[in-house]
PDB file of N, CA and C in Angstrom:
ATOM      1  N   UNK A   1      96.136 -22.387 -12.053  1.00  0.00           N
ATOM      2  CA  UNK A   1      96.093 -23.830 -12.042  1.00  0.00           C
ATOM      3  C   UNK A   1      97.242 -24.436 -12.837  1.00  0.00           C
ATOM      4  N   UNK A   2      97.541 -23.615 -13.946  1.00  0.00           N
ATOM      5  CA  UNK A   2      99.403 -23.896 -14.402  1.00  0.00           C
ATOM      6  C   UNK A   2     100.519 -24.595 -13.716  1.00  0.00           C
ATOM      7  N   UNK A   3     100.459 -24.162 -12.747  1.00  0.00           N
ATOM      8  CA  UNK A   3     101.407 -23.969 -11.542  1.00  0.00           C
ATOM      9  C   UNK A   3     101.063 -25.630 -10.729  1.00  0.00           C
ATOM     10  N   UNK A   4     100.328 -26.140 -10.905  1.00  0.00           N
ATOM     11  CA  UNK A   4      99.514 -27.370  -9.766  1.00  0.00           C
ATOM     12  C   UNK A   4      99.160 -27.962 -10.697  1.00  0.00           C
ATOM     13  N   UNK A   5     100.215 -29.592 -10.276  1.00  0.00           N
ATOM     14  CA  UNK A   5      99.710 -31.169 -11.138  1.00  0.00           C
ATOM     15  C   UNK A   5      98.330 -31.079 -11.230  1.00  0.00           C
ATOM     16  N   UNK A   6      97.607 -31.875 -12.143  1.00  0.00           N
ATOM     17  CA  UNK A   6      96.492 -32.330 -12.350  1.00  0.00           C
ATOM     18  C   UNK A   6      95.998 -33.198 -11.458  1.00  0.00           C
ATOM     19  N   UNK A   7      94.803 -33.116 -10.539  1.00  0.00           N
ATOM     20  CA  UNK A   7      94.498 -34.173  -9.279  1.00  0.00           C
ATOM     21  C   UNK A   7      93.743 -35.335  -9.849  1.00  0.00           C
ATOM     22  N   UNK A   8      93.378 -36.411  -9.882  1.00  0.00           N
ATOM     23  CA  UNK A   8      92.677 -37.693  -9.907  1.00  0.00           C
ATOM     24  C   UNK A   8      91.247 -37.212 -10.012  1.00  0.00           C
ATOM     25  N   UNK A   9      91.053 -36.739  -8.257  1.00  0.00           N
ATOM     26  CA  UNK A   9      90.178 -36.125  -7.764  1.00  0.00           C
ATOM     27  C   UNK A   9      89.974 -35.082  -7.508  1.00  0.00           C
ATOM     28  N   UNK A  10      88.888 -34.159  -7.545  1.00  0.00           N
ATOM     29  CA  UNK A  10      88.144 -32.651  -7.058  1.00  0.00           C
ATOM     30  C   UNK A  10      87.612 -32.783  -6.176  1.00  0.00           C
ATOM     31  N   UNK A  11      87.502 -31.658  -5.394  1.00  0.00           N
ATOM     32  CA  UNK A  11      86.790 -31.650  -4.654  1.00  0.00           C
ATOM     33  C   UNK A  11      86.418 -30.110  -4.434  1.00  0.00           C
ATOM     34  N   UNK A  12      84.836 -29.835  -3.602  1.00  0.00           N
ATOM     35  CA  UNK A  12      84.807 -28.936  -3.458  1.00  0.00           C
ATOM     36  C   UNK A  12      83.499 -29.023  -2.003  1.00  0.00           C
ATOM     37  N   UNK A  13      83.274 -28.290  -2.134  1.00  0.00           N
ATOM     38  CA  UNK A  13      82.578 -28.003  -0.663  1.00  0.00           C
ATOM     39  C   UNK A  13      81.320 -27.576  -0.823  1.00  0.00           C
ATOM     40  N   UNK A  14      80.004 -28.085  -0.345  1.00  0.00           N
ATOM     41  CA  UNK A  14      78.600 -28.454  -1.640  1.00  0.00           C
ATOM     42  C   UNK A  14      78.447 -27.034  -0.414  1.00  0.00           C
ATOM     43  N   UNK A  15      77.323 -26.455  -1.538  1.00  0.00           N
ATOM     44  CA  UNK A  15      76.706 -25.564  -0.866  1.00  0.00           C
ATOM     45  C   UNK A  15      75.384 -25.080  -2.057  1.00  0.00           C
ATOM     46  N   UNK A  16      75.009 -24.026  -1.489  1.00  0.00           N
ATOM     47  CA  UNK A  16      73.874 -23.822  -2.221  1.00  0.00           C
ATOM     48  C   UNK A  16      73.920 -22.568  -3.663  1.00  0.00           C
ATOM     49  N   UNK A  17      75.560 -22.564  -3.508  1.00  0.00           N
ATOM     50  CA  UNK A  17      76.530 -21.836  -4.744  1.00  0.00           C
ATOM     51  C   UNK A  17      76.616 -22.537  -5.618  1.00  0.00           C
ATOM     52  N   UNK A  18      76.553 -23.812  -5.989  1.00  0.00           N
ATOM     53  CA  UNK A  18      77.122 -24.944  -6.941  1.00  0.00           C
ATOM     54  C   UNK A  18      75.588 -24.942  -7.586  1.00  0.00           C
ATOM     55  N   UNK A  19      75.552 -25.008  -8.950  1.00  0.00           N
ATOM     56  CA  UNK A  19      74.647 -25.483  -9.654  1.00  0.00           C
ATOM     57  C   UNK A  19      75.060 -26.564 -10.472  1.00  0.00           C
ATOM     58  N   UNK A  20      74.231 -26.674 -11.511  1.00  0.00           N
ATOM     59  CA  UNK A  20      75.107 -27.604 -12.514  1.00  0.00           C
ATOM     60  C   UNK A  20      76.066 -27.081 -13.665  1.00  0.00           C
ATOM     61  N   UNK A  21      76.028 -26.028 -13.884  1.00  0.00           N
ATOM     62  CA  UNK A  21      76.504 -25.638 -14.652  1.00  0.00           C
ATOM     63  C   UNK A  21      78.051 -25.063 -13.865  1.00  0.00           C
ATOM     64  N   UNK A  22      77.707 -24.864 -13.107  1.00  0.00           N
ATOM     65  CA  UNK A  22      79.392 -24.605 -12.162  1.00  0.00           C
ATOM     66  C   UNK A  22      80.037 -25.726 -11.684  1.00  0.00           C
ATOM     67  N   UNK A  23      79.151 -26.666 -11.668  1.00  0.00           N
ATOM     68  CA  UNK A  23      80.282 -27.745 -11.644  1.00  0.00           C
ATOM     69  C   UNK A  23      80.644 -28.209 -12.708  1.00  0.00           C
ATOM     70  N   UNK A  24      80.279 -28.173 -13.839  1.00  0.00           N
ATOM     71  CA  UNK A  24      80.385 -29.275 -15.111  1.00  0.00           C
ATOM     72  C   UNK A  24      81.725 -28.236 -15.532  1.00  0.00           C
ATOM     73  N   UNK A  25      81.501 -26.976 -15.269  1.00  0.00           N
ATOM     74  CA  UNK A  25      83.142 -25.692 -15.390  1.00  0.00           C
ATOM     75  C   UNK A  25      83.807 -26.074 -14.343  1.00  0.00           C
ATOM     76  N   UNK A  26      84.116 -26.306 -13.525  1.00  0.00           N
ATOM     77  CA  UNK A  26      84.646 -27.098 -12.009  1.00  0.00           C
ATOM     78  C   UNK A  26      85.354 -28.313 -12.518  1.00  0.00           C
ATOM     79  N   UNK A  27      84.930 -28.980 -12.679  1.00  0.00           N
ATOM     80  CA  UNK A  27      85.007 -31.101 -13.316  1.00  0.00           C
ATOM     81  C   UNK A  27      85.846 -30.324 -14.920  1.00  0.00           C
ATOM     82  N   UNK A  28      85.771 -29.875 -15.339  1.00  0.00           N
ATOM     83  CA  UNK A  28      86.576 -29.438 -17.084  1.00  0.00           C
ATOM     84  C   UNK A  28      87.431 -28.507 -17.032  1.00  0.00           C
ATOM     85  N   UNK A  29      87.680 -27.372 -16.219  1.00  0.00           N
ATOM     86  CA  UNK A  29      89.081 -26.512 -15.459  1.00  0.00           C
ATOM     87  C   UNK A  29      90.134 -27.262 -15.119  1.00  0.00           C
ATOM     88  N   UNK A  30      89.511 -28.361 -13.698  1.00  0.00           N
ATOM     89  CA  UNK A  30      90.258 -28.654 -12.738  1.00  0.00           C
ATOM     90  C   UNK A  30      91.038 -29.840 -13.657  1.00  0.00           C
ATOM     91  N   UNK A  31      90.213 -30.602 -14.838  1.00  0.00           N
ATOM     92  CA  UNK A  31      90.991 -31.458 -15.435  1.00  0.00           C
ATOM     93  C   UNK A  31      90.390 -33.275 -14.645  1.00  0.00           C
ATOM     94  N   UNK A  32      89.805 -32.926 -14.061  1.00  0.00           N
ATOM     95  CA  UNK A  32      90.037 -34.084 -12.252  1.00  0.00           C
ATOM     96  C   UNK A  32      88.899 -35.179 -13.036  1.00  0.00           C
ATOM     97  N   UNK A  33      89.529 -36.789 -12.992  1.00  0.00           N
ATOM     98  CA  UNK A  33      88.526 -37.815 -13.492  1.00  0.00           C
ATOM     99  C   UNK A  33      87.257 -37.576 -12.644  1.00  0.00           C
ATOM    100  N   UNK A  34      87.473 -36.833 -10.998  1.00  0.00           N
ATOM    101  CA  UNK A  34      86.217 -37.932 -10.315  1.00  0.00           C
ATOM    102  C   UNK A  34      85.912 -36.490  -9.110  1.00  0.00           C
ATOM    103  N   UNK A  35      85.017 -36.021  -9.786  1.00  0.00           N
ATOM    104  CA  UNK A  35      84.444 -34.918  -8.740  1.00  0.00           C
ATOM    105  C   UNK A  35      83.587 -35.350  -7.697  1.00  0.00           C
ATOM    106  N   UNK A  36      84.376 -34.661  -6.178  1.00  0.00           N
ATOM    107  CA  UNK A  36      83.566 -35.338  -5.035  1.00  0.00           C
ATOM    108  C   UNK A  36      83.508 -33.954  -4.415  1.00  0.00           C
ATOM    109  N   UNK A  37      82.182 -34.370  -3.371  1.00  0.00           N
ATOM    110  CA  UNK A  37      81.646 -33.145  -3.097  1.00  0.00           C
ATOM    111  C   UNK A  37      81.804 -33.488  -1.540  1.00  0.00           C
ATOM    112  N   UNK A  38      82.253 -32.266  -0.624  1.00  0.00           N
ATOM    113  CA  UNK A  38      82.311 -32.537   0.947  1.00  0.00           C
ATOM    114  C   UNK A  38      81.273 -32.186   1.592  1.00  0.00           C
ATOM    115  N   UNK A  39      80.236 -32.520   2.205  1.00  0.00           N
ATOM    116  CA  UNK A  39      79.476 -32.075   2.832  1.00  0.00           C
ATOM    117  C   UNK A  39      79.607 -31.695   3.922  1.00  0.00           C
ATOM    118  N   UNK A  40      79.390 -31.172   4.937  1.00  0.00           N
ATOM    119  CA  UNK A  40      79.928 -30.334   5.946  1.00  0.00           C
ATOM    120  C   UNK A  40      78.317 -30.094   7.336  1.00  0.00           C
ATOM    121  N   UNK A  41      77.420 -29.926   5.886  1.00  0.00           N
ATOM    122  CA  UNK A  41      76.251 -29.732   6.698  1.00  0.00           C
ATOM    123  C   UNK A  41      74.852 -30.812   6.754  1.00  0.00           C
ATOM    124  N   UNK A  42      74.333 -30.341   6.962  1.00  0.00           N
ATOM    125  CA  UNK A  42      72.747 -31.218   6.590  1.00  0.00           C
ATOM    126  C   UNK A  42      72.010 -31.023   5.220  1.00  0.00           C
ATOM    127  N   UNK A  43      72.542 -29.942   4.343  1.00  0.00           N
ATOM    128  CA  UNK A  43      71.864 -29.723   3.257  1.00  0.00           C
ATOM    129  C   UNK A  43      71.656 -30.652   2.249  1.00  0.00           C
ATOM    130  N   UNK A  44      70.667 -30.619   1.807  1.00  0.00           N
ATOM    131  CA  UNK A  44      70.498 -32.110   0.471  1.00  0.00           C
ATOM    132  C   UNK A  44      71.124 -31.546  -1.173  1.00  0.00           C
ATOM    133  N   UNK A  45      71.458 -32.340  -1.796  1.00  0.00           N
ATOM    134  CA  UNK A  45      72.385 -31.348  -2.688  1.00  0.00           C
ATOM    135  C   UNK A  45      71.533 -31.999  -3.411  1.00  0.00           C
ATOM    136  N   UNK A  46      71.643 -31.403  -4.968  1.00  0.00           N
ATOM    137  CA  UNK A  46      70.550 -31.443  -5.913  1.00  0.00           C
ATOM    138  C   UNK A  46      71.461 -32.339  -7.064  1.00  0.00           C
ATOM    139  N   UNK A  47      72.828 -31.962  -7.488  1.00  0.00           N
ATOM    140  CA  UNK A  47      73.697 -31.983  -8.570  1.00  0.00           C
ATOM    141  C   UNK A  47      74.223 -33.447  -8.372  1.00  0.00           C
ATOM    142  N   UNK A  48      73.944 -34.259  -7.689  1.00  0.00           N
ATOM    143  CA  UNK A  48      74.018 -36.085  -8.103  1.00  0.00           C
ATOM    144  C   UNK A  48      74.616 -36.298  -8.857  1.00  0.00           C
ATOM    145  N   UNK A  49      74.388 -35.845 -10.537  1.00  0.00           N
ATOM    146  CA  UNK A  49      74.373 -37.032 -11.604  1.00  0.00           C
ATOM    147  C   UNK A  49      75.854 -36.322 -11.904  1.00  0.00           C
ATOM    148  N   UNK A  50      76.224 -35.387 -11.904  1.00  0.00           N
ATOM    149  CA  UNK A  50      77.419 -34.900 -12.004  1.00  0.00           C
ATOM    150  C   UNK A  50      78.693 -35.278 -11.253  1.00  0.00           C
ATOM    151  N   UNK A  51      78.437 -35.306 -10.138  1.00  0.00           N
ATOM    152  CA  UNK A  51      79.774 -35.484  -9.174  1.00  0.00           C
ATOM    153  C   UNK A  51      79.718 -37.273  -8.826  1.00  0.00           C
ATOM    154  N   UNK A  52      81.080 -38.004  -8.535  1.00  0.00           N
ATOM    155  CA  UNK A  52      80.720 -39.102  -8.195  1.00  0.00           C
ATOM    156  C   UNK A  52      80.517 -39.660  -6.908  1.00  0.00           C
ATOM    157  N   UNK A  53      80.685 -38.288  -6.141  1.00  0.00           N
ATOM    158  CA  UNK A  53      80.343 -39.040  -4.317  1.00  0.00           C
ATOM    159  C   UNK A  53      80.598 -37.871  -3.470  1.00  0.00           C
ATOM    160  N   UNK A  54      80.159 -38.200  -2.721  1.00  0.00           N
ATOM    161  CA  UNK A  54      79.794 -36.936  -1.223  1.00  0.00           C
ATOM    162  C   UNK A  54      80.850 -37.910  -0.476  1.00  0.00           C
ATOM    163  N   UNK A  55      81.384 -37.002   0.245  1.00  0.00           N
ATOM    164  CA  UNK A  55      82.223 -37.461   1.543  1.00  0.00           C
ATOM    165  C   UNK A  55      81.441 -36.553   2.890  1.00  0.00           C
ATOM    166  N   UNK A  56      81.112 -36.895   3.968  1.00  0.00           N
ATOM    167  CA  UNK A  56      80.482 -36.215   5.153  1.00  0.00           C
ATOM    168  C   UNK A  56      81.547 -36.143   6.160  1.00  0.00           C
ATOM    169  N   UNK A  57      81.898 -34.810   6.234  1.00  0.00           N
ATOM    170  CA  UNK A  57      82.904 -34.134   7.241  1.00  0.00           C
ATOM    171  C   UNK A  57      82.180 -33.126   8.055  1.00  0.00           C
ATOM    172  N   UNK A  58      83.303 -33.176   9.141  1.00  0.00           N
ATOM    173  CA  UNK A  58      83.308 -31.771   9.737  1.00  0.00           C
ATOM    174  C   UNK A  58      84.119 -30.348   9.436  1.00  0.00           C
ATOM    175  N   UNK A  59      83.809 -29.493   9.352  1.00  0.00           N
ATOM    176  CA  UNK A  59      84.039 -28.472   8.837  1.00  0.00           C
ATOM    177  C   UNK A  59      86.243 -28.222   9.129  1.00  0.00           C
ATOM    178  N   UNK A  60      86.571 -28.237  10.401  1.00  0.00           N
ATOM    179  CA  UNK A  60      87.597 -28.780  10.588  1.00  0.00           C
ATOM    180  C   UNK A  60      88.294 -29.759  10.318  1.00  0.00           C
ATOM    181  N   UNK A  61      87.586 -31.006   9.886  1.00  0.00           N
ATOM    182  CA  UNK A  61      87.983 -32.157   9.097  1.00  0.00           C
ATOM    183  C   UNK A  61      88.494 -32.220   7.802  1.00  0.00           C
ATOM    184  N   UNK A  62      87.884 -31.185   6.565  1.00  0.00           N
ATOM    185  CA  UNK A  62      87.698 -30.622   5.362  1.00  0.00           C
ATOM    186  C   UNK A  62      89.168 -30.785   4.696  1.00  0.00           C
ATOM    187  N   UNK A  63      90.416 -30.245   5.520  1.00  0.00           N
ATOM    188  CA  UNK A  63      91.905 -30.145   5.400  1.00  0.00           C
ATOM    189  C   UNK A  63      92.025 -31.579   4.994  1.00  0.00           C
ATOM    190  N   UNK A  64      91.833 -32.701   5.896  1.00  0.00           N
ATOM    191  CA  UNK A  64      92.533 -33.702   6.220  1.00  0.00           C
ATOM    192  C   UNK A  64      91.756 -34.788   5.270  1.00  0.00           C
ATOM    193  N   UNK A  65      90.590 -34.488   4.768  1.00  0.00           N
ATOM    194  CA  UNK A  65      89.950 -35.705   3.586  1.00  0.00           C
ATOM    195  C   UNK A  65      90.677 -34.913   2.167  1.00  0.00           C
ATOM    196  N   UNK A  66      90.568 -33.834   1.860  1.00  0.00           N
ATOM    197  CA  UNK A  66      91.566 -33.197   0.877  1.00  0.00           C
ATOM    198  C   UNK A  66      92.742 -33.963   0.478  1.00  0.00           C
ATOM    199  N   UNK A  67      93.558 -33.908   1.831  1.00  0.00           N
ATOM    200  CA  UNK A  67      94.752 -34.711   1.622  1.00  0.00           C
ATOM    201  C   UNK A  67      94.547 -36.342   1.745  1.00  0.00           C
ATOM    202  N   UNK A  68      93.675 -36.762   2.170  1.00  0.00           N
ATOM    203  CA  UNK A  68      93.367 -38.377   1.666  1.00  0.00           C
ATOM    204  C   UNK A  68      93.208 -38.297   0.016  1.00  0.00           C
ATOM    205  N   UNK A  69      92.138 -37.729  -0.125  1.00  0.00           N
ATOM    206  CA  UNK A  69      92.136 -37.964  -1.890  1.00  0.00           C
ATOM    207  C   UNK A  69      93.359 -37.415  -2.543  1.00  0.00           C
ATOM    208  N   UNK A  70      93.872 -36.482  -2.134  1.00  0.00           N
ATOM    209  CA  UNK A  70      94.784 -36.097  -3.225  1.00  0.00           C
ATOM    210  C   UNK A  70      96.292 -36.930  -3.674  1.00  0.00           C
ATOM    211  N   UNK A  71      95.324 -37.800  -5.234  1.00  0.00           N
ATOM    212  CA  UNK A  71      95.760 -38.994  -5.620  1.00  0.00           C
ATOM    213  C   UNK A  71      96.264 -38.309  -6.468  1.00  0.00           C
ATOM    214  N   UNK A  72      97.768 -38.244  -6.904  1.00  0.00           N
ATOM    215  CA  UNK A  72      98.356 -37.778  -8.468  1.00  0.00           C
ATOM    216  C   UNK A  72      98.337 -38.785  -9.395  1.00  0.00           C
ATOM    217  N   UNK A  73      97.529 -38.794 -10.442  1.00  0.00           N
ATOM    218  CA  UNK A  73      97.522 -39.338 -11.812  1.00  0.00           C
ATOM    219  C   UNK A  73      98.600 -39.903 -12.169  1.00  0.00           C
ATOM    220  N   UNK A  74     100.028 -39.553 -11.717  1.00  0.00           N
ATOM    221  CA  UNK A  74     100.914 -40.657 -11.856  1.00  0.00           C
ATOM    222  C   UNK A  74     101.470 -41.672 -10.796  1.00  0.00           C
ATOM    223  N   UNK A  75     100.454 -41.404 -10.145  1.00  0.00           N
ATOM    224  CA  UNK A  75     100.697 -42.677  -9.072  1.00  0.00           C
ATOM    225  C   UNK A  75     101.647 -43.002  -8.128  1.00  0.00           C
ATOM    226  N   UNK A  76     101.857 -41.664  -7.829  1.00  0.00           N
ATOM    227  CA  UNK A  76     103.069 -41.499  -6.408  1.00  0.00           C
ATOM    228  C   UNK A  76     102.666 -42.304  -4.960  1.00  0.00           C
ATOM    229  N   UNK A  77     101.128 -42.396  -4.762  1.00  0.00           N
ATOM    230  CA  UNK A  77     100.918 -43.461  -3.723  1.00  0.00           C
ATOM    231  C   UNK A  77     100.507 -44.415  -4.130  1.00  0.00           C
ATOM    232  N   UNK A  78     100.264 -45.505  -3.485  1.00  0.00           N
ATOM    233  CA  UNK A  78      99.852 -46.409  -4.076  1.00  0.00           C
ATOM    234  C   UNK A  78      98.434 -46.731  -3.576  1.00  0.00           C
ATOM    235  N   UNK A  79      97.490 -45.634  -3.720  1.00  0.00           N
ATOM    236  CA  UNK A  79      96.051 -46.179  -3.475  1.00  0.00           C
ATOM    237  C   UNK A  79      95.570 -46.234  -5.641  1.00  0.00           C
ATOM    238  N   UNK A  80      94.531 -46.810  -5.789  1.00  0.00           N
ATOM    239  CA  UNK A  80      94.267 -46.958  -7.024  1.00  0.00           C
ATOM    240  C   UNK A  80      93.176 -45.959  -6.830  1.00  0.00           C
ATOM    241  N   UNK A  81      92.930 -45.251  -7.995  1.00  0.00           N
ATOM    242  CA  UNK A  81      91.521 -44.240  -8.071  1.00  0.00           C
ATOM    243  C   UNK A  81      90.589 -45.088  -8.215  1.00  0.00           C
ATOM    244  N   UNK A  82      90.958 -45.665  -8.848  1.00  0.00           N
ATOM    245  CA  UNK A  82      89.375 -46.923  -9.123  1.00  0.00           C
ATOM    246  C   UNK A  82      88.780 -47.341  -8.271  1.00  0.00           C
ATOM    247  N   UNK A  83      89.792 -47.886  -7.249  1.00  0.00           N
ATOM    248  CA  UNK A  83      89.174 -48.331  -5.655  1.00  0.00           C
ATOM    249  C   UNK A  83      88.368 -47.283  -5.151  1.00  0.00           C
ATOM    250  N   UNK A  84      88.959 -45.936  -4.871  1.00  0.00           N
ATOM    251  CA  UNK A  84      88.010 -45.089  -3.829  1.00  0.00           C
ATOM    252  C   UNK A  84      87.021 -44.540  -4.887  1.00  0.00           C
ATOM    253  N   UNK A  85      87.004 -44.467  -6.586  1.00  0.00           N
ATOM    254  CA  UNK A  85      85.264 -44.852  -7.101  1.00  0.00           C
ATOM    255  C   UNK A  85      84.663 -45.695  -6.472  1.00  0.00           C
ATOM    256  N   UNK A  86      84.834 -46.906  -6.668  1.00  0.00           N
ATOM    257  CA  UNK A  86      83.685 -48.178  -6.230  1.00  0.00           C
ATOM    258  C   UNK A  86      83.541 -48.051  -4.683  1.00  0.00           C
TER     259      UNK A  86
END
């Protein structure tokens, strides 16, 4: 992770691998203000209070919301992180 800016946002791909305790190591590794979780399937995820939002994709889709969020902390595009919180 040396090697790779610090992202705005995380993301990862909810499944029934993620507890809370792997994400709260996930969200403090990655460095990332705003952990979002992709959903992919129908599963109900448990870990809420931790992450700040589900995005609902298709499994092929997964690539292309990645690269929507991936906001650099110094503000090379001009979307605001704050906006895609609220």
């Amino acid at each position: 992770m040396d090697r790779y800016p610090k992202s705005a946002i995380g993301c990862f791909i909810i499944s029934e691998d993620w507890d809370e305790q792997a994400l709260l190591e996930l969200k403090e590794k990655s460095e990332a203000r705003f952990l979002v979780g992709l959903q992919i399937d129908d599963n109900e995820f448990k870990c809420l209070d931790i992450i700040e939002g589900i995005v609902r994709c298709q499994p092929e889709d997964v690539n292309q919301v990645v690269k929507l969020l991936n906001i650099s902390p110094r503000g090379l595009i001009g979307i605001d992180v704050n906006d895609i919180k609220n």
